[in-house]
C-alpha atoms as a PDB file:
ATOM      1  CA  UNK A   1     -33.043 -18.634  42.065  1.00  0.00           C
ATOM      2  CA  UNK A   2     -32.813 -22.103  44.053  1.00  0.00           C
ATOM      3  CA  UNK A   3     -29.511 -20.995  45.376  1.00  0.00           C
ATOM      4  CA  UNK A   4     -30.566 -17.587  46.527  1.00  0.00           C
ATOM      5  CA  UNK A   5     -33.643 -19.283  48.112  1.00  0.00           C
ATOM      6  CA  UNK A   6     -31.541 -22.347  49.664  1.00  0.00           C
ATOM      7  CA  UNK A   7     -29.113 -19.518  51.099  1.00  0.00           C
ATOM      8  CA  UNK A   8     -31.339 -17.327  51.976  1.00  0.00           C
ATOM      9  CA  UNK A   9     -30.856 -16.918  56.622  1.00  0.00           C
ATOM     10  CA  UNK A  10     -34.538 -14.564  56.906  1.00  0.00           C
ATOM     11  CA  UNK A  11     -37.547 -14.840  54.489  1.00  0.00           C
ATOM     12  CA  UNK A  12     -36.848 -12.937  50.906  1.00  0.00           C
ATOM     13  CA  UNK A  13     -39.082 -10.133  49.489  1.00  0.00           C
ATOM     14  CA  UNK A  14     -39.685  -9.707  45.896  1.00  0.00           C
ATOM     15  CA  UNK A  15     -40.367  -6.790  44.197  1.00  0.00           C
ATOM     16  CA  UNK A  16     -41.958  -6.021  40.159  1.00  0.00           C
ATOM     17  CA  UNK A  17     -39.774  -9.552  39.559  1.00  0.00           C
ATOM     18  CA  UNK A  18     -41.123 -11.248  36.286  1.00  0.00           C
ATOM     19  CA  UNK A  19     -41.383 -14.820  36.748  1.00  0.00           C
ATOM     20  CA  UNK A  20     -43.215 -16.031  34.142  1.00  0.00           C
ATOM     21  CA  UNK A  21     -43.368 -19.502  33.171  1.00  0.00           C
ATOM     22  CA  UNK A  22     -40.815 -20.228  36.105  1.00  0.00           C
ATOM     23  CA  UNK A  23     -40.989 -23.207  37.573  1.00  0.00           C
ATOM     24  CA  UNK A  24     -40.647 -22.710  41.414  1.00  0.00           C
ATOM     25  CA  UNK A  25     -42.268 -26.184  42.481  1.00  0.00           C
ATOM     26  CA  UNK A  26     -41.657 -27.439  45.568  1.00  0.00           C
ATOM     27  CA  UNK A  27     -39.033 -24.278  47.210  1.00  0.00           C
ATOM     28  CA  UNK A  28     -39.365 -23.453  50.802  1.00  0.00           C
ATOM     29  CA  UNK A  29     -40.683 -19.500  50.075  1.00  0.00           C
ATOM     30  CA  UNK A  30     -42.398 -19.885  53.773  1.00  0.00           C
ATOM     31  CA  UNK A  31     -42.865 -16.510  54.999  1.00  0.00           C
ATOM     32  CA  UNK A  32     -41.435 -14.218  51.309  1.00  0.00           C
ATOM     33  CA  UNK A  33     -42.969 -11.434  50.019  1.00  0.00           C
ATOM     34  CA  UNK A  34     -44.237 -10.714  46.705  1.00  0.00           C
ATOM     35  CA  UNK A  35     -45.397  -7.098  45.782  1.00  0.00           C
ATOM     36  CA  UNK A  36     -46.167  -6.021  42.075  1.00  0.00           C
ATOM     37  CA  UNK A  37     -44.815  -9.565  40.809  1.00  0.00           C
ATOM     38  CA  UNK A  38     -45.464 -11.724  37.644  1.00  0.00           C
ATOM     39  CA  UNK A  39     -45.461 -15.105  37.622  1.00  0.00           C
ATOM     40  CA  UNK A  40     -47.963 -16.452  34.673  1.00  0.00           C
ATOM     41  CA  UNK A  41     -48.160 -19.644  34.022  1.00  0.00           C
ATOM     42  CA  UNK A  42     -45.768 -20.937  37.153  1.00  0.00           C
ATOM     43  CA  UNK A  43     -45.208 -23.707  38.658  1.00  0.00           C
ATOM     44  CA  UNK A  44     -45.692 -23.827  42.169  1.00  0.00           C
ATOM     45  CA  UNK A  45     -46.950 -27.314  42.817  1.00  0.00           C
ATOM     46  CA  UNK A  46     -46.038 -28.843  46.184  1.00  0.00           C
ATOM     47  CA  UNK A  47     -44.500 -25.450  47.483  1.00  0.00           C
ATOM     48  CA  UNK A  48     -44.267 -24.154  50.763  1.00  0.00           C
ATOM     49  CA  UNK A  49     -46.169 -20.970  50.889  1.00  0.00           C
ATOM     50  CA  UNK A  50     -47.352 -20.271  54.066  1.00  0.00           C
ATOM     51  CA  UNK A  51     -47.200 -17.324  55.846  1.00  0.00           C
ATOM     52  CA  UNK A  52     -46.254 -15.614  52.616  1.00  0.00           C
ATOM     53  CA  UNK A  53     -47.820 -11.995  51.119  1.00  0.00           C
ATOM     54  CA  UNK A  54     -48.712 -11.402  47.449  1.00  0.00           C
ATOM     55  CA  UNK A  55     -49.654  -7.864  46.893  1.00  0.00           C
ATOM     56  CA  UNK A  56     -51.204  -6.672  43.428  1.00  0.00           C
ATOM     57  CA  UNK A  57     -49.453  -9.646  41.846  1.00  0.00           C
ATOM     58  CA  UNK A  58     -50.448 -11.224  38.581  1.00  0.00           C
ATOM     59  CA  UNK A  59     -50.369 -15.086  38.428  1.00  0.00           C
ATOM     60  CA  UNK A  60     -52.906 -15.883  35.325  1.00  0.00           C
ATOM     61  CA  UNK A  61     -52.942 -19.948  34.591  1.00  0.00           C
ATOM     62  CA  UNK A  62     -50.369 -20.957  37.622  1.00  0.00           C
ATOM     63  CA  UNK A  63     -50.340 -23.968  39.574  1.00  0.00           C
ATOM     64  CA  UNK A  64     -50.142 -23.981  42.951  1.00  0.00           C
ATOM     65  CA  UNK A  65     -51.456 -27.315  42.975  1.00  0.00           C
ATOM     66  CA  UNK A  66     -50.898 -29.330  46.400  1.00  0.00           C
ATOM     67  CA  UNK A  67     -49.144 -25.900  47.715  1.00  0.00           C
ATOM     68  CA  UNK A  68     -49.249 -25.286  51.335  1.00  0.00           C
ATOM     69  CA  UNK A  69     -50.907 -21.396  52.140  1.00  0.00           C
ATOM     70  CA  UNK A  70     -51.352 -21.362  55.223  1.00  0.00           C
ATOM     71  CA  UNK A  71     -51.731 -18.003  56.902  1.00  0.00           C
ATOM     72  CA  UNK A  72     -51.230 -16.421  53.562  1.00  0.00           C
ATOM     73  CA  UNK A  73     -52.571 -13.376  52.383  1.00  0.00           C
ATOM     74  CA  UNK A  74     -53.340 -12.483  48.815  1.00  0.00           C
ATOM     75  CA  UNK A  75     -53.811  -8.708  48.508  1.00  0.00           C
ATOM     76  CA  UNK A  76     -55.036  -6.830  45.250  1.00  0.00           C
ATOM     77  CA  UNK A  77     -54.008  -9.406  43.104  1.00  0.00           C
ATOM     78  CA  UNK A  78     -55.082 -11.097  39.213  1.00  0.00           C
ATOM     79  CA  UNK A  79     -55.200 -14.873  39.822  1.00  0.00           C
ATOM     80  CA  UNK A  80     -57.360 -15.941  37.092  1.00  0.00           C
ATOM     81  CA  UNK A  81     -57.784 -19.196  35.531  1.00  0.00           C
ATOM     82  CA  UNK A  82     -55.266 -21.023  38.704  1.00  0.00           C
ATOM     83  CA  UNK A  83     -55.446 -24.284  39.486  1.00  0.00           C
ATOM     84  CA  UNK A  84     -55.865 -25.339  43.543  1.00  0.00           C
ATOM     85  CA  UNK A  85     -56.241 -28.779  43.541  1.00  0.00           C
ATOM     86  CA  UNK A  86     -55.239 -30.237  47.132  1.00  0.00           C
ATOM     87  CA  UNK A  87     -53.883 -26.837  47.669  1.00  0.00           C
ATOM     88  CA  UNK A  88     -53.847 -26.505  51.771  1.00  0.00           C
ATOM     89  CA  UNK A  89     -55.664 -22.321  53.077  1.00  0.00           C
ATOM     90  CA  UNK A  90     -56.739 -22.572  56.055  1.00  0.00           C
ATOM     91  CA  UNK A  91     -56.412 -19.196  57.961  1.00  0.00           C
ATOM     92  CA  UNK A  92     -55.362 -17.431  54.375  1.00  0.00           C
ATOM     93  CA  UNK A  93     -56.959 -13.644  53.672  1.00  0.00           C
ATOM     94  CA  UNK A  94     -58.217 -12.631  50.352  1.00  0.00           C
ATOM     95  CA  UNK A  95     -58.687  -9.417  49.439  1.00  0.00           C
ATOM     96  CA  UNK A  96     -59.603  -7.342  46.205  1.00  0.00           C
ATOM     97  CA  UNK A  97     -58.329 -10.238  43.964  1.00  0.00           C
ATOM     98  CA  UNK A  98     -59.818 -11.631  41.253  1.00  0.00           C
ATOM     99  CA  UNK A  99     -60.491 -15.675  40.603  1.00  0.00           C
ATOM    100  CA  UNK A 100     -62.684 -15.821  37.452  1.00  0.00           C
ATOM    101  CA  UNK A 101     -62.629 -18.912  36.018  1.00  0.00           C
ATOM    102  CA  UNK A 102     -60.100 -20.855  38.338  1.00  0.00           C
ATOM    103  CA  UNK A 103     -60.698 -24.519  39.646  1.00  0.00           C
ATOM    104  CA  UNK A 104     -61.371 -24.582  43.139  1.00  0.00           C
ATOM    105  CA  UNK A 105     -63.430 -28.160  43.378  1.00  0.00           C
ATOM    106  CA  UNK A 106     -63.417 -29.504  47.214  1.00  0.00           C
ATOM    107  CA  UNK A 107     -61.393 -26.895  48.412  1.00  0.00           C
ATOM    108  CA  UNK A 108     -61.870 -25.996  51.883  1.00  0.00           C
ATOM    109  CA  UNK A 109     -62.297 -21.982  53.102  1.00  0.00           C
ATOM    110  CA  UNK A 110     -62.693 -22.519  56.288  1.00  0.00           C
ATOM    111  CA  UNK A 111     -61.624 -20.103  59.079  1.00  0.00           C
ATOM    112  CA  UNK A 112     -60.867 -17.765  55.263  1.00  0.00           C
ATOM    113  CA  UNK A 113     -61.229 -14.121  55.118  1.00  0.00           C
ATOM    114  CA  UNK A 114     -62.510 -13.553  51.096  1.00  0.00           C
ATOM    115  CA  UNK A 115     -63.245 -10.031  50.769  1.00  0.00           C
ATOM    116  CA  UNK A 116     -64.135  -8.403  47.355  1.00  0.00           C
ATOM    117  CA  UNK A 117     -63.571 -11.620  45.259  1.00  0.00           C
ATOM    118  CA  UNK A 118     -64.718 -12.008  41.895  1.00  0.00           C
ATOM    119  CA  UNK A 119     -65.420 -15.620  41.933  1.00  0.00           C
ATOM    120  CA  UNK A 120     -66.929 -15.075  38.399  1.00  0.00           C
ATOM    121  CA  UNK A 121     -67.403 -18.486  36.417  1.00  0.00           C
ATOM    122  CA  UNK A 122     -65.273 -20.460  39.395  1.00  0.00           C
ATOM    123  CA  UNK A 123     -65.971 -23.986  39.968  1.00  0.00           C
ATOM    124  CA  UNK A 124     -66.571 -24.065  43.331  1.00  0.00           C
ATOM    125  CA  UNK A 125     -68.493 -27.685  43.448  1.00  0.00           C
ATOM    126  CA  UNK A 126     -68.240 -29.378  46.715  1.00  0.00           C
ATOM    127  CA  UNK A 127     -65.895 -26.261  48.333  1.00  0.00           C
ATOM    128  CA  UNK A 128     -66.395 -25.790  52.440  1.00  0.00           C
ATOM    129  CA  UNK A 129     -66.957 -22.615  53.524  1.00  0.00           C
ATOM    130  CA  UNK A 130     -68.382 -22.918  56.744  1.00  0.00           C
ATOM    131  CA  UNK A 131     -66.973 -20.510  59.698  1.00  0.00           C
ATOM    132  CA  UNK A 132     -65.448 -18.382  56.374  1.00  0.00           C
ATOM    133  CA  UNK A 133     -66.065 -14.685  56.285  1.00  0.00           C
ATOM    134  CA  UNK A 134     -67.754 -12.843  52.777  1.00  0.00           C
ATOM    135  CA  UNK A 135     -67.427  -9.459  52.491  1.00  0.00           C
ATOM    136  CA  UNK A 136     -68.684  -8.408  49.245  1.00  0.00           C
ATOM    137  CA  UNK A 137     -67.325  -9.589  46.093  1.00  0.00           C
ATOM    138  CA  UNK A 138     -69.055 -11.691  42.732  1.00  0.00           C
ATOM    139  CA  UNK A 139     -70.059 -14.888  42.727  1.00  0.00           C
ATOM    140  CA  UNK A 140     -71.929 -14.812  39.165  1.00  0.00           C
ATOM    141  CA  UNK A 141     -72.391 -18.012  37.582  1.00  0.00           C
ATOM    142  CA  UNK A 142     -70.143 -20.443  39.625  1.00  0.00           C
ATOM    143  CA  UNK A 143     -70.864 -23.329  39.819  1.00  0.00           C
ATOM    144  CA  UNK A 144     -71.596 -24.309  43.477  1.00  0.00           C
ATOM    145  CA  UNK A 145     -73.343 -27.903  43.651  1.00  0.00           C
ATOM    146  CA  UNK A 146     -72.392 -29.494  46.960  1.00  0.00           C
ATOM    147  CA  UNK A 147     -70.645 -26.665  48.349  1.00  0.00           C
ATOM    148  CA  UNK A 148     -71.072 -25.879  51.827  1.00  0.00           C
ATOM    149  CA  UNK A 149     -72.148 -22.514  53.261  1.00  0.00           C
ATOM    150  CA  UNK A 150     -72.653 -21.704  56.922  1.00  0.00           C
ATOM    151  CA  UNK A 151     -74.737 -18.753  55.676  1.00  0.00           C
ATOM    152  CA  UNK A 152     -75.541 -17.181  59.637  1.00  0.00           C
ATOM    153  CA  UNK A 153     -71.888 -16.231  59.389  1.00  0.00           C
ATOM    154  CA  UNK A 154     -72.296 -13.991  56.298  1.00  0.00           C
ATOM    155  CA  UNK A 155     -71.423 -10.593  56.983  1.00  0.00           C
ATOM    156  CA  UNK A 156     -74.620  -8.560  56.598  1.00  0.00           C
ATOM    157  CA  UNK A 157     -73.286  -5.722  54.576  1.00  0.00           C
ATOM    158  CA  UNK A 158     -72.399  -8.665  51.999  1.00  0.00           C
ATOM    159  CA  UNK A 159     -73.200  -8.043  48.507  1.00  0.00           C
ATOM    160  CA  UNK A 160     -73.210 -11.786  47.196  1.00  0.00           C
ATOM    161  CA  UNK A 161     -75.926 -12.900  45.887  1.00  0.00           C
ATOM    162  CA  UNK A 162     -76.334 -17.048  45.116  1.00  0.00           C
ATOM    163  CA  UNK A 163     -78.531 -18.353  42.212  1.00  0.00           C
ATOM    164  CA  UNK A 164     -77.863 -22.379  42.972  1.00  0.00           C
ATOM    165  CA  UNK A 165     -79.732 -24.190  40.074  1.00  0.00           C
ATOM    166  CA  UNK A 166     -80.343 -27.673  39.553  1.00  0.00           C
ATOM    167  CA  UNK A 167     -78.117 -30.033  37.764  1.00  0.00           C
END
Protein backbone atom coordinates (compact mmCIF):
# COMPACT_ATOMS: atom_id res chain seq x y z
CA UNK A 1 0.00 0.00 0.00
CA UNK A 2 2.95 2.53 0.98
CA UNK A 3 4.55 1.74 -2.29
CA UNK A 4 1.53 2.24 -4.45
CA UNK A 5 0.90 5.50 -2.50
CA UNK A 6 4.76 6.66 -2.60
CA UNK A 7 4.54 5.90 -6.51
CA UNK A 8 1.57 7.07 -7.10
CA UNK A 9 2.24 10.59 -10.12
CA UNK A 10 -1.91 11.91 -9.67
CA UNK A 11 -4.07 11.41 -6.50
CA UNK A 12 -5.48 7.55 -6.17
CA UNK A 13 -9.21 6.64 -5.90
CA UNK A 14 -10.43 3.82 -3.90
CA UNK A 15 -13.24 1.90 -4.43
CA UNK A 16 -15.42 -0.92 -1.85
CA UNK A 17 -11.47 -1.46 -0.54
CA UNK A 18 -11.60 -3.06 3.04
CA UNK A 19 -9.12 -1.54 5.18
CA UNK A 20 -9.84 -2.49 8.37
CA UNK A 21 -7.56 -2.24 11.15
CA UNK A 22 -4.90 -0.81 8.59
CA UNK A 23 -2.66 1.34 9.77
CA UNK A 24 -2.26 4.23 7.20
CA UNK A 25 -0.68 6.88 9.72
CA UNK A 26 1.07 9.51 8.50
CA UNK A 27 0.77 8.73 4.16
CA UNK A 28 0.45 11.65 1.90
CA UNK A 29 -3.41 10.55 0.56
CA UNK A 30 -3.78 14.55 -0.22
CA UNK A 31 -6.37 14.84 -2.72
CA UNK A 32 -7.58 10.44 -2.99
CA UNK A 33 -10.81 9.30 -3.17
CA UNK A 34 -12.65 6.95 -1.13
CA UNK A 35 -16.18 5.70 -2.25
CA UNK A 36 -18.00 2.68 -0.50
CA UNK A 37 -14.69 1.99 1.64
CA UNK A 38 -14.00 0.27 5.06
CA UNK A 39 -11.54 1.21 7.19
CA UNK A 40 -12.66 0.33 11.03
CA UNK A 41 -10.57 0.79 13.49
CA UNK A 42 -7.58 2.62 11.27
CA UNK A 43 -4.99 4.40 11.88
CA UNK A 44 -4.74 7.58 10.34
CA UNK A 45 -2.97 9.71 12.89
CA UNK A 46 -0.78 12.51 11.53
CA UNK A 47 -2.02 11.90 7.84
CA UNK A 48 -2.35 14.15 5.13
CA UNK A 49 -5.93 14.26 4.14
CA UNK A 50 -6.80 17.27 2.67
CA UNK A 51 -8.59 17.84 -0.22
CA UNK A 52 -9.64 14.22 -0.09
CA UNK A 53 -13.52 12.69 -0.67
CA UNK A 54 -15.06 9.89 1.43
CA UNK A 55 -18.34 8.87 0.04
CA UNK A 56 -20.73 6.39 2.03
CA UNK A 57 -17.61 5.08 3.75
CA UNK A 58 -17.59 3.29 7.06
CA UNK A 59 -14.75 4.22 9.52
CA UNK A 60 -16.31 3.07 13.11
CA UNK A 61 -13.49 3.63 16.08
CA UNK A 62 -10.60 5.21 13.63
CA UNK A 63 -8.13 7.68 14.45
CA UNK A 64 -7.52 10.40 12.53
CA UNK A 65 -5.98 11.99 15.35
CA UNK A 66 -3.67 15.14 14.46
CA UNK A 67 -4.80 14.43 10.62
CA UNK A 68 -4.81 17.32 8.35
CA UNK A 69 -8.64 17.68 6.41
CA UNK A 70 -8.54 20.44 4.99
CA UNK A 71 -11.00 21.07 2.20
CA UNK A 72 -12.27 17.60 2.72
CA UNK A 73 -15.55 16.40 2.20
CA UNK A 74 -17.21 13.54 3.99
CA UNK A 75 -20.31 12.44 2.05
CA UNK A 76 -22.95 9.78 3.32
CA UNK A 77 -20.68 8.23 5.50
CA UNK A 78 -20.72 5.98 9.26
CA UNK A 79 -17.97 7.62 11.36
CA UNK A 80 -19.03 6.68 14.72
CA UNK A 81 -17.17 6.50 17.84
CA UNK A 82 -13.71 8.46 15.86
CA UNK A 83 -11.35 10.12 17.58
CA UNK A 84 -10.31 14.00 16.30
CA UNK A 85 -8.07 15.15 18.67
CA UNK A 86 -5.84 18.08 17.09
CA UNK A 87 -7.32 16.91 13.91
CA UNK A 88 -6.96 20.22 11.48
CA UNK A 89 -11.05 20.98 9.18
CA UNK A 90 -11.18 24.04 8.35
CA UNK A 91 -13.14 24.52 5.02
CA UNK A 92 -14.21 20.53 5.25
CA UNK A 93 -18.13 19.63 4.15
CA UNK A 94 -20.18 17.18 6.01
CA UNK A 95 -22.95 15.73 4.75
CA UNK A 96 -25.52 12.89 5.70
CA UNK A 97 -22.87 11.24 8.00
CA UNK A 98 -23.24 10.09 11.17
CA UNK A 99 -20.85 11.01 14.44
CA UNK A 100 -22.65 9.48 17.46
CA UNK A 101 -20.57 9.13 20.13
CA UNK A 102 -17.14 10.41 18.68
CA UNK A 103 -14.70 12.82 20.61
CA UNK A 104 -14.62 16.07 19.15
CA UNK A 105 -13.38 18.26 22.43
CA UNK A 106 -11.87 21.83 21.21
CA UNK A 107 -12.23 21.13 17.79
CA UNK A 108 -12.73 23.99 15.63
CA UNK A 109 -15.76 24.07 12.70
CA UNK A 110 -15.20 27.06 11.55
CA UNK A 111 -15.84 28.19 7.93
CA UNK A 112 -17.56 23.99 8.09
CA UNK A 113 -20.47 23.01 6.09
CA UNK A 114 -22.30 20.11 8.61
CA UNK A 115 -25.39 19.19 7.00
CA UNK A 116 -27.65 16.31 8.31
CA UNK A 117 -25.22 15.21 11.13
CA UNK A 118 -26.18 13.06 13.83
CA UNK A 119 -24.02 14.45 16.47
CA UNK A 120 -25.93 12.08 18.88
CA UNK A 121 -24.04 11.62 22.35
CA UNK A 122 -20.76 13.64 20.78
CA UNK A 123 -18.60 15.45 23.08
CA UNK A 124 -18.48 18.56 21.66
CA UNK A 125 -17.13 20.60 24.96
CA UNK A 126 -15.28 23.68 24.12
CA UNK A 127 -15.74 23.02 19.97
CA UNK A 128 -15.85 26.55 17.76
CA UNK A 129 -18.38 26.82 15.50
CA UNK A 130 -18.68 30.26 14.77
CA UNK A 131 -19.07 31.37 10.88
CA UNK A 132 -20.04 27.27 10.47
CA UNK A 133 -23.15 26.44 8.55
CA UNK A 134 -26.11 23.80 10.23
CA UNK A 135 -28.39 22.45 8.08
CA UNK A 136 -30.45 20.05 9.87
CA UNK A 137 -29.11 17.11 11.53
CA UNK A 138 -29.22 15.73 15.63
CA UNK A 139 -27.57 17.11 18.21
CA UNK A 140 -29.38 15.02 21.13
CA UNK A 141 -27.59 14.83 24.24
CA UNK A 142 -24.03 16.15 23.40
CA UNK A 143 -22.39 17.47 25.51
CA UNK A 144 -21.67 21.14 24.58
CA UNK A 145 -20.21 23.14 27.72
CA UNK A 146 -17.96 25.89 26.41
CA UNK A 147 -18.64 25.41 22.90
CA UNK A 148 -19.02 28.29 20.78
CA UNK A 149 -21.99 29.04 18.51
CA UNK A 150 -22.41 32.10 16.33
CA UNK A 151 -26.13 31.22 16.32
CA UNK A 152 -27.26 34.45 13.66
CA UNK A 153 -25.53 32.24 11.14
CA UNK A 154 -27.85 29.22 11.62
CA UNK A 155 -29.64 28.41 8.63
CA UNK A 156 -33.32 29.04 9.37
CA UNK A 157 -34.76 25.91 7.93
CA UNK A 158 -32.38 24.18 10.65
CA UNK A 159 -33.86 21.48 12.59
CA UNK A 160 -31.33 21.46 15.64
CA UNK A 161 -32.53 21.98 18.58
CA UNK A 162 -29.90 22.70 21.82
CA UNK A 163 -30.84 21.70 25.44
CA UNK A 164 -27.36 23.16 27.18
CA UNK A 165 -27.71 22.15 30.93
CA UNK A 166 -25.66 23.00 33.73
CA UNK A 167 -22.70 21.12 34.92
Amino acid sequence: MKTLIAEATQPLAFEACDFEGVYLSRLNLRGFEFRDYTFMEASLYAAFLSQTTWLRCRGRQADFEAAELVETQFLNCDLNNTKWRRARLSSAIFEDTLLIGVDLRKMSFRKTQLQQLDFSEADMSGCDFRDAVFMGGSLRNAHLKLTRFALGRLRTHCSYVIILSRE
